[in-house]
Protein backbone atom coordinates (compact mmCIF):
# COMPACT_ATOMS: atom_id res chain seq x y z
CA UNK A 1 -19.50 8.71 14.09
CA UNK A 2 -17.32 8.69 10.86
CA UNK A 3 -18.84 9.28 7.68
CA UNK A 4 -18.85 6.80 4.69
CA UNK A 5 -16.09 7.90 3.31
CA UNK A 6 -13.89 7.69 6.54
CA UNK A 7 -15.10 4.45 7.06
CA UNK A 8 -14.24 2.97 3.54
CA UNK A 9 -10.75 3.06 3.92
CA UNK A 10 -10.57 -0.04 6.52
CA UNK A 11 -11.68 -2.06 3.10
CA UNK A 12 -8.31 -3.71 1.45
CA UNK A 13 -8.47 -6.13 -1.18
CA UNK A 14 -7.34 -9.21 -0.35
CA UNK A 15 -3.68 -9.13 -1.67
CA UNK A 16 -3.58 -12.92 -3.07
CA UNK A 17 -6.95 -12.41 -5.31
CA UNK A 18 -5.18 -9.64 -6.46
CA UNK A 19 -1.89 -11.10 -7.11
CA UNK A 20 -3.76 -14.02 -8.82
CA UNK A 21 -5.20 -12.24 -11.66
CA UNK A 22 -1.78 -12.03 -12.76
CA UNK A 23 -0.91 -8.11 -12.28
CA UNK A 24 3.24 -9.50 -11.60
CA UNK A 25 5.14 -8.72 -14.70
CA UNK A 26 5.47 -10.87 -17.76
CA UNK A 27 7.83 -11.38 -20.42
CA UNK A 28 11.84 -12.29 -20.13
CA UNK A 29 14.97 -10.96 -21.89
CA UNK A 30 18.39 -10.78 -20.98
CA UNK A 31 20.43 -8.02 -18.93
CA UNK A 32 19.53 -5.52 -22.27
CA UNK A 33 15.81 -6.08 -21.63
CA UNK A 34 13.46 -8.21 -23.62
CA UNK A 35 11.08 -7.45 -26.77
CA UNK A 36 7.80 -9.17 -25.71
CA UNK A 37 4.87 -7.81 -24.39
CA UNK A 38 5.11 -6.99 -20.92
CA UNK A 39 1.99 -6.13 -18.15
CA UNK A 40 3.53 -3.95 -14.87
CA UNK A 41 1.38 -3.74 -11.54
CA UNK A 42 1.53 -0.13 -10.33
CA UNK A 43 0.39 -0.17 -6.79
CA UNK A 44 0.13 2.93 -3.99
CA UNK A 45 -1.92 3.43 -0.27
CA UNK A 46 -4.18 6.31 -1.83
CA UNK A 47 -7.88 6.49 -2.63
CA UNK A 48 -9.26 6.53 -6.14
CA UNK A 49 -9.76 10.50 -5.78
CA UNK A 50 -5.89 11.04 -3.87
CA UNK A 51 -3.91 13.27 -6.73
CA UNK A 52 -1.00 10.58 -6.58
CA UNK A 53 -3.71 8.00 -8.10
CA UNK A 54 -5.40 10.71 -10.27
CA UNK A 55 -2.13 12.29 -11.43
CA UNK A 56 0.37 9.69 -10.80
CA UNK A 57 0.28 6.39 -10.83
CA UNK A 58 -2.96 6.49 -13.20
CA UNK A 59 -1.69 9.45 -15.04
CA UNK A 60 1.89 7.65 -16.11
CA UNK A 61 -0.42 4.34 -16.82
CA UNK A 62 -2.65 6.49 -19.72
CA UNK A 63 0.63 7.98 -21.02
CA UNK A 64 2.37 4.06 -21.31
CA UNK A 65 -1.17 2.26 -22.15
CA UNK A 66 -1.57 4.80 -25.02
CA UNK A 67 1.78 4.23 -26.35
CA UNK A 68 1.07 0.72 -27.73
CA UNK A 69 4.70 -0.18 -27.40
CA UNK A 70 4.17 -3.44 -25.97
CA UNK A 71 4.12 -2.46 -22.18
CA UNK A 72 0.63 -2.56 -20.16
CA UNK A 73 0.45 -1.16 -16.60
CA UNK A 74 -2.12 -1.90 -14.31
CA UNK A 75 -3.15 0.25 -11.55
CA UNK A 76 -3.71 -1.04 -7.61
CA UNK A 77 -3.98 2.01 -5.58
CA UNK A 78 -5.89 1.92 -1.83
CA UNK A 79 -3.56 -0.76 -0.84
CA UNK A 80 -5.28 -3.25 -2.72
CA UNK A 81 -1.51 -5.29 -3.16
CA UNK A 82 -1.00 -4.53 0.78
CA UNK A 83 0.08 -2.09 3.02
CA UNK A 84 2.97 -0.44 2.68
CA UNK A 85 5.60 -2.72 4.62
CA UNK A 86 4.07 -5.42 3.07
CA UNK A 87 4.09 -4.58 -0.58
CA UNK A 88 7.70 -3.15 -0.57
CA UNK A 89 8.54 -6.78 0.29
CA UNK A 90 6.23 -7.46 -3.00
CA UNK A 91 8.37 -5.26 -4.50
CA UNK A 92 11.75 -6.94 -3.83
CA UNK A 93 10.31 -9.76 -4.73
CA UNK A 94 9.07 -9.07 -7.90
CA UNK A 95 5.50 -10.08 -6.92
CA UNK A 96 4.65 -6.54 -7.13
CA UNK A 97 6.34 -4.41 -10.09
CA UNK A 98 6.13 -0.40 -9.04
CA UNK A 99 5.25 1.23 -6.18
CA UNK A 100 5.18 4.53 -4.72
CA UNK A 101 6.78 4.82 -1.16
CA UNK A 102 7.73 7.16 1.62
CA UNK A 103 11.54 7.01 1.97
CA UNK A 104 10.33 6.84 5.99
CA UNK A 105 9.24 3.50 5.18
CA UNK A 106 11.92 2.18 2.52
CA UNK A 107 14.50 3.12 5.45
CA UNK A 108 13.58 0.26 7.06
CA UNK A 109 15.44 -1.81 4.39
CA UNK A 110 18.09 0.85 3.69
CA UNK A 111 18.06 3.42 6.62
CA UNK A 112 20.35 6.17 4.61
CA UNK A 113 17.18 6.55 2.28
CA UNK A 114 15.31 8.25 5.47
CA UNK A 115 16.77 11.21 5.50
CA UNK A 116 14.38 12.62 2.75
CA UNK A 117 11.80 12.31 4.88
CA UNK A 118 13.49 14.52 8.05
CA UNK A 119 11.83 17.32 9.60
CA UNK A 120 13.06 20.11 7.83
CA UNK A 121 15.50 18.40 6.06
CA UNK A 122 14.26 20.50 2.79
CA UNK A 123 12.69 23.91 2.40
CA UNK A 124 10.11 22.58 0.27
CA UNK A 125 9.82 21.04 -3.42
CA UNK A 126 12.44 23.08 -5.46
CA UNK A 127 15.14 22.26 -2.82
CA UNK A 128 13.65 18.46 -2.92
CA UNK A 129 13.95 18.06 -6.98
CA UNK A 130 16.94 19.70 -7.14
CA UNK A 131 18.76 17.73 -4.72
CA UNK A 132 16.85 14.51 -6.12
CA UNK A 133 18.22 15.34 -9.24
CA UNK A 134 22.30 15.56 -8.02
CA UNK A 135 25.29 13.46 -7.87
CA UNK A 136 24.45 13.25 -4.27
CA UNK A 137 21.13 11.43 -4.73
CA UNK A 138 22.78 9.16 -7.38
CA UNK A 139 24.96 7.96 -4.42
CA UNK A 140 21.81 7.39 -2.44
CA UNK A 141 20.17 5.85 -4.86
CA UNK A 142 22.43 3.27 -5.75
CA UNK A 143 23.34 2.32 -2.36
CA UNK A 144 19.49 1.61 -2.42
CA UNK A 145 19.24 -0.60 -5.11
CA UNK A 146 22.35 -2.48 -4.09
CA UNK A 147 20.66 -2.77 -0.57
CA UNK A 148 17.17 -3.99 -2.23
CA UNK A 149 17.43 -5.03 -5.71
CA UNK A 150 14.68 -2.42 -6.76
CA UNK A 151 15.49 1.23 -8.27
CA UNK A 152 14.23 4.40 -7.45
CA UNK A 153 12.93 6.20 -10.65
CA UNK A 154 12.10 9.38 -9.40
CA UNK A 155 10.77 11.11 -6.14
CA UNK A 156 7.16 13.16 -6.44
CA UNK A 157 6.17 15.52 -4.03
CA UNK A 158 2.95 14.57 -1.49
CA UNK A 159 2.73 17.95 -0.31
CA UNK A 160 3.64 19.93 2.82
CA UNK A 161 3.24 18.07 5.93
CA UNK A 162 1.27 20.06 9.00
CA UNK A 163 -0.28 19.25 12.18
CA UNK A 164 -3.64 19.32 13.42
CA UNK A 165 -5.29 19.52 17.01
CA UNK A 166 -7.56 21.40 18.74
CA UNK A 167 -5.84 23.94 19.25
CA UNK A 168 -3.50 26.08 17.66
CA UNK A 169 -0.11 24.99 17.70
CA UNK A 170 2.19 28.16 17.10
CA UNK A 171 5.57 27.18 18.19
CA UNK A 172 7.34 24.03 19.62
CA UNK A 173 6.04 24.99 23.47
CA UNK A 174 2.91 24.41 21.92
CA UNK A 175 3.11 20.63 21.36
CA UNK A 176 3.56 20.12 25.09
CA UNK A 177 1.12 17.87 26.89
CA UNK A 178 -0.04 16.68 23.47
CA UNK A 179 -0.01 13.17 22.18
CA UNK A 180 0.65 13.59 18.54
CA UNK A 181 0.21 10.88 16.29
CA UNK A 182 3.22 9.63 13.95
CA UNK A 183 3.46 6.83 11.87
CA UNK A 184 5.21 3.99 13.83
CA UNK A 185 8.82 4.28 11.77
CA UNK A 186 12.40 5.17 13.66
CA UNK A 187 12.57 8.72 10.82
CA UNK A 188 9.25 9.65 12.09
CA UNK A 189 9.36 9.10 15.50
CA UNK A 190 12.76 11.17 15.73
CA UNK A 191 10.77 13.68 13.57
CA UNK A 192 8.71 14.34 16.72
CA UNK A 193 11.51 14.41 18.92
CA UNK A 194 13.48 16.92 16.92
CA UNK A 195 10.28 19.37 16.64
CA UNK A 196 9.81 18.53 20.32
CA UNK A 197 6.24 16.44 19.97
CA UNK A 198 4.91 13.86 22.32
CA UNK A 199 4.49 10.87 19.63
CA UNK A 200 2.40 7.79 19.98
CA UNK A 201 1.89 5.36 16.98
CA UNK A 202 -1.32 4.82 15.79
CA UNK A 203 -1.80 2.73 12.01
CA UNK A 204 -3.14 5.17 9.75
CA UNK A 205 -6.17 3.58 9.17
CA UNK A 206 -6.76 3.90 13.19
CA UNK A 207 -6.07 7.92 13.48
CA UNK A 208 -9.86 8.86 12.75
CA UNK A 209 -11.37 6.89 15.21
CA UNK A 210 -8.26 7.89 17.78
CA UNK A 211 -8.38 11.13 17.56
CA UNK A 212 -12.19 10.83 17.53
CA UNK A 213 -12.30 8.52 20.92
CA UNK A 214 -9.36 11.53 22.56
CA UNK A 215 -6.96 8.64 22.17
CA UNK A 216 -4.76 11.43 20.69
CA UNK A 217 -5.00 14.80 20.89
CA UNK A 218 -3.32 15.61 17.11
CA UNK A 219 -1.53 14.21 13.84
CA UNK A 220 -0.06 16.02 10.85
CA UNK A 221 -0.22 15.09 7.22
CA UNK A 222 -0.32 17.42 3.72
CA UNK A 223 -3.70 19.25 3.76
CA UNK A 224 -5.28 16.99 0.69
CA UNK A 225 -4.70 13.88 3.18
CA UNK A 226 -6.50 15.79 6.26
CA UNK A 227 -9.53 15.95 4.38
CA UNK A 228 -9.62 13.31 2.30
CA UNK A 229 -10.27 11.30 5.62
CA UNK A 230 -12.16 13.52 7.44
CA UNK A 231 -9.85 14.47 9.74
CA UNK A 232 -11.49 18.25 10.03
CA UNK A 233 -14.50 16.33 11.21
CA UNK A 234 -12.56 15.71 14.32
CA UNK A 235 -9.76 18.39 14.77
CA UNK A 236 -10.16 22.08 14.82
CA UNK A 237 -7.40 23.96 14.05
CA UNK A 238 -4.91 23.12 11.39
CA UNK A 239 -1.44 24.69 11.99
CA UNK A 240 0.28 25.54 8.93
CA UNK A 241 3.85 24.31 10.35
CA UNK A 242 5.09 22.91 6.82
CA UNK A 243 7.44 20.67 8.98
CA UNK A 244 8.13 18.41 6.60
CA UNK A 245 8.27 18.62 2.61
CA UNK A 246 6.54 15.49 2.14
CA UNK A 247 8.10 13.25 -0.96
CA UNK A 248 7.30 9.78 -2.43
CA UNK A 249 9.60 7.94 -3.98
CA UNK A 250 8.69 5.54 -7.81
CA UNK A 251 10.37 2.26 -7.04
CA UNK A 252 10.19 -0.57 -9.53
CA UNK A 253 11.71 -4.38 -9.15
CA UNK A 254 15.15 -4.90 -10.77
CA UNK A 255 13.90 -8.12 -12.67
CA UNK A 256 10.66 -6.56 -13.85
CA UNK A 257 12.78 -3.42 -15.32
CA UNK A 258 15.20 -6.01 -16.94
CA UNK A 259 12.46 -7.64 -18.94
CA UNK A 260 11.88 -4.37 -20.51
CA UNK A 261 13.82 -3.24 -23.62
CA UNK A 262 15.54 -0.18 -23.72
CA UNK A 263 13.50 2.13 -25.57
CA UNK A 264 10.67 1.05 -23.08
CA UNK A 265 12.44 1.92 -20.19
CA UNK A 266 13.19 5.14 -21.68
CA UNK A 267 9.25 5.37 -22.05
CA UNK A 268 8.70 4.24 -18.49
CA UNK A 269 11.43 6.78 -16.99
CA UNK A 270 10.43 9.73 -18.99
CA UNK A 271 6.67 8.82 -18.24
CA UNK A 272 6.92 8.80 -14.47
CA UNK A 273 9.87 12.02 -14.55
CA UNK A 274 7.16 13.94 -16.45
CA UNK A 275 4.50 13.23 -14.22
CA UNK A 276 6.60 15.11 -11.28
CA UNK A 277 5.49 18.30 -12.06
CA UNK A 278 2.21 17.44 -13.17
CA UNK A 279 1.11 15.65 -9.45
CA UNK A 280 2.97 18.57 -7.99
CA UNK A 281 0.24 20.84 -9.30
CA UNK A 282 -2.94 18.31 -8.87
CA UNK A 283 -1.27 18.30 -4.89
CA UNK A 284 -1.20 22.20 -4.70
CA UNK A 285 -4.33 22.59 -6.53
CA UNK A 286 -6.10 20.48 -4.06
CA UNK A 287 -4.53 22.06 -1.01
CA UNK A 288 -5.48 25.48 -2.05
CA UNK A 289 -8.96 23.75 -2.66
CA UNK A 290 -9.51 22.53 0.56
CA UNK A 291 -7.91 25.54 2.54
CA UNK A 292 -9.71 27.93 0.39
CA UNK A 293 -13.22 25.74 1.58
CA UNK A 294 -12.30 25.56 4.79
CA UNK A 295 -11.95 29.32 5.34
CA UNK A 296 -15.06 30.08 3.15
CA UNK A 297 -16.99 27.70 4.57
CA UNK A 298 -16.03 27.72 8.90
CA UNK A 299 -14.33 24.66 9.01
CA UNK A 300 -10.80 23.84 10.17
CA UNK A 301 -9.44 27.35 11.76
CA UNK A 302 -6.07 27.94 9.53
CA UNK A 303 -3.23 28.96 11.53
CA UNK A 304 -0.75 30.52 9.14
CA UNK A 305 1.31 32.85 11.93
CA UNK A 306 3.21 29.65 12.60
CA UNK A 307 7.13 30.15 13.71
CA UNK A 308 8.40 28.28 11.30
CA UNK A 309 12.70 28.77 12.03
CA UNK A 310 11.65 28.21 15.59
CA UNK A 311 11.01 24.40 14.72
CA UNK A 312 13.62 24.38 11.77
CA UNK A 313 16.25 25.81 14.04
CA UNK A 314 15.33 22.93 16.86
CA UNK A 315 14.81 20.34 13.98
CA UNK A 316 18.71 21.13 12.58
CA UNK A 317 20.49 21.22 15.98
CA UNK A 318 18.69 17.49 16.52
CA UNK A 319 19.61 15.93 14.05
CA UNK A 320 23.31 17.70 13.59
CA UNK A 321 23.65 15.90 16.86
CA UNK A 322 22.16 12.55 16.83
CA UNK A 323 22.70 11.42 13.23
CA UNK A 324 26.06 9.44 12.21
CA UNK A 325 27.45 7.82 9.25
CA UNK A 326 25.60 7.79 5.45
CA UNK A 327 22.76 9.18 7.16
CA UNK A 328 24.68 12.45 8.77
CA UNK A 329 26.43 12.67 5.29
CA UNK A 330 23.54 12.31 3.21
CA UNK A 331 21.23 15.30 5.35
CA UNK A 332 24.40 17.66 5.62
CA UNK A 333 24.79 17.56 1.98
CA UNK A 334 20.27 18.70 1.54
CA UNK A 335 21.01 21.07 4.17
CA UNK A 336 23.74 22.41 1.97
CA UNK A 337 21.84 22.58 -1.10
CA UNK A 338 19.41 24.86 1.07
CA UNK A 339 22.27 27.91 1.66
């Protein structure tokens, strides 16, 4: 049966009580943002204990809150303002003031965003900052925030992304006869074609009892997100593929920056830029954590001897065939900044 904690995560706050107590921002000011007090709603999917609540979104609300410069942000993580989909429409609205998204799921407003999250689109999170950080990510960027009326502050990384089964899973001949389970988005299903998976869709707050009821026979996530629900309960092997350099992206409403002067959007920007490297630890920390226990301890086997360029090389000549347009432009320019 799952445990407690695997269980927990089917309970979401209602999002209008929520919404009600008056988390939307506050305040007005013209185009050079206002001088008033101002409260922000910072929202994300994760648990309490997930490092992008412990060293992100809570971590940049401490560094604002303690700044007493007239901006207050309140914290909403476990998709307490709604599940993803949901709250990125919050977000456009302005009913919900920042979030932190997958670019997988933002492409469903603005597809050329998508790319970031392609299977081995980057070689991990040097390549991913470095290209966040470039003229070609400004493009992206802004051809966002025309597309939604929301801006992207800055991208943190959620760690490497690997699958799990129960049984090793080496190369791609290896994913053969197994249903793998992706999240139900057009980047992530063509993630499992281009690494040559059998993908079925299953919500993520489904995949413990699926995988637990053989409804699937795998799923990959970073290694903090395997065990944080108990997916080693039900899996035995964890194959240490690193098939995608997992990134989320700090997206805040257009209106709700605009009420903000200028010096405290220079407090919010530099608050969530410096917070990068500081959840990029807490998520490498905590993988090292659990893959250290799990070794010590007999739980997941680790498969490290993975063939890594055997996917990559499939995972290129994919998507150097079937992509077109801003999105073909967009991945051939990360691919570049890889060589």
């Amino acid at each position: 049966m799952p445990t407690r904690k695997s269980l927990a995560r089917f309970a979401l706050a209602p999002v209008a009580l929520v919404l009600a107590a008056g988390c939307t921002a506050m305040g007005g000011g013209d185009d050079d943002g206002g001088d008033g007090t101002v409260t922000l709603s910072f929202a994300n999917s994760y648990t309490d204990q997930h490092p992008h609540t412990r060293c992100g979104i809570q971590a940049v609300a401490e560094t604002i809150n303690g700044m007493d410069n007239g901006v207050t942000i309140e914290t909403f993580p476990n998709s307490q303002l709604g599940e993803d989909a949901e709250r990125f429409t919050s977000v456009m609205s302005g009913d919900v003031d920042l979030d932190v998204q997958g670019s997988s799921a933002l492409a469903s407003t603005y597809a050329p965003i998508g790319v970031l999250d392609m299977a081995y689109a980057f070689e991990g999170p040097d390549q991913l900052f470095e290209f966040f950080d470039s003229a070609a990510a400004d493009r992206l960027k802004d051809g966002f925030a025309r597309k939604t009326g929301t801006r992207i502050l800055d991208v943190w990384f959620f760690g490497m992304r690997h699958f799990t089964a129960n049984k090793p899973i080496r190369e791609p001949a290896d994913l053969q006869g197994l249903r793998m389970r992706y999240p139900d988005s057009p980047v992530y299903l063509a993630n499992a074609k281009a690494v040559g998976a059998n993908a079925t869709a299953v919500a993520f707050e489904e995949v413990y009892v699926a995988l637990q009821q053989g409804i699937i026979d795998g799923q990959e996530n970073p290694i903090p997100t395997i065990a944080e629900q108990s997916f080693d309960e039900v899996q035995s092997h964890v194959s240490l593929s690193g098939h995608q350099t997992g990134s989320q992206l700090i997206v805040v409403n257009e209106g709700s920056w605009r009420k903000l002067s200028r010096q405290q959007q220079d407090a919010l920007q530099k608050a969530v830029h410096e917070t990068r490297a500081k959840n990029r630890t807490c998520i490498e920390q905590e993988e090292r954590k659990v893959l250290d226990e799990w070794k010590r301890n007999g739980g997941m086997t680790v498969v490290e001897d993975v063939d890594r360029q055997a996917f990559a090389r499939r995972a290129e000549d994919y998507f150097t065939r079937t992509l077109s347009g801003e999105q073909r432009e967009a991945y051939e320019q990360i691919r570049q900044s890889a060589k």
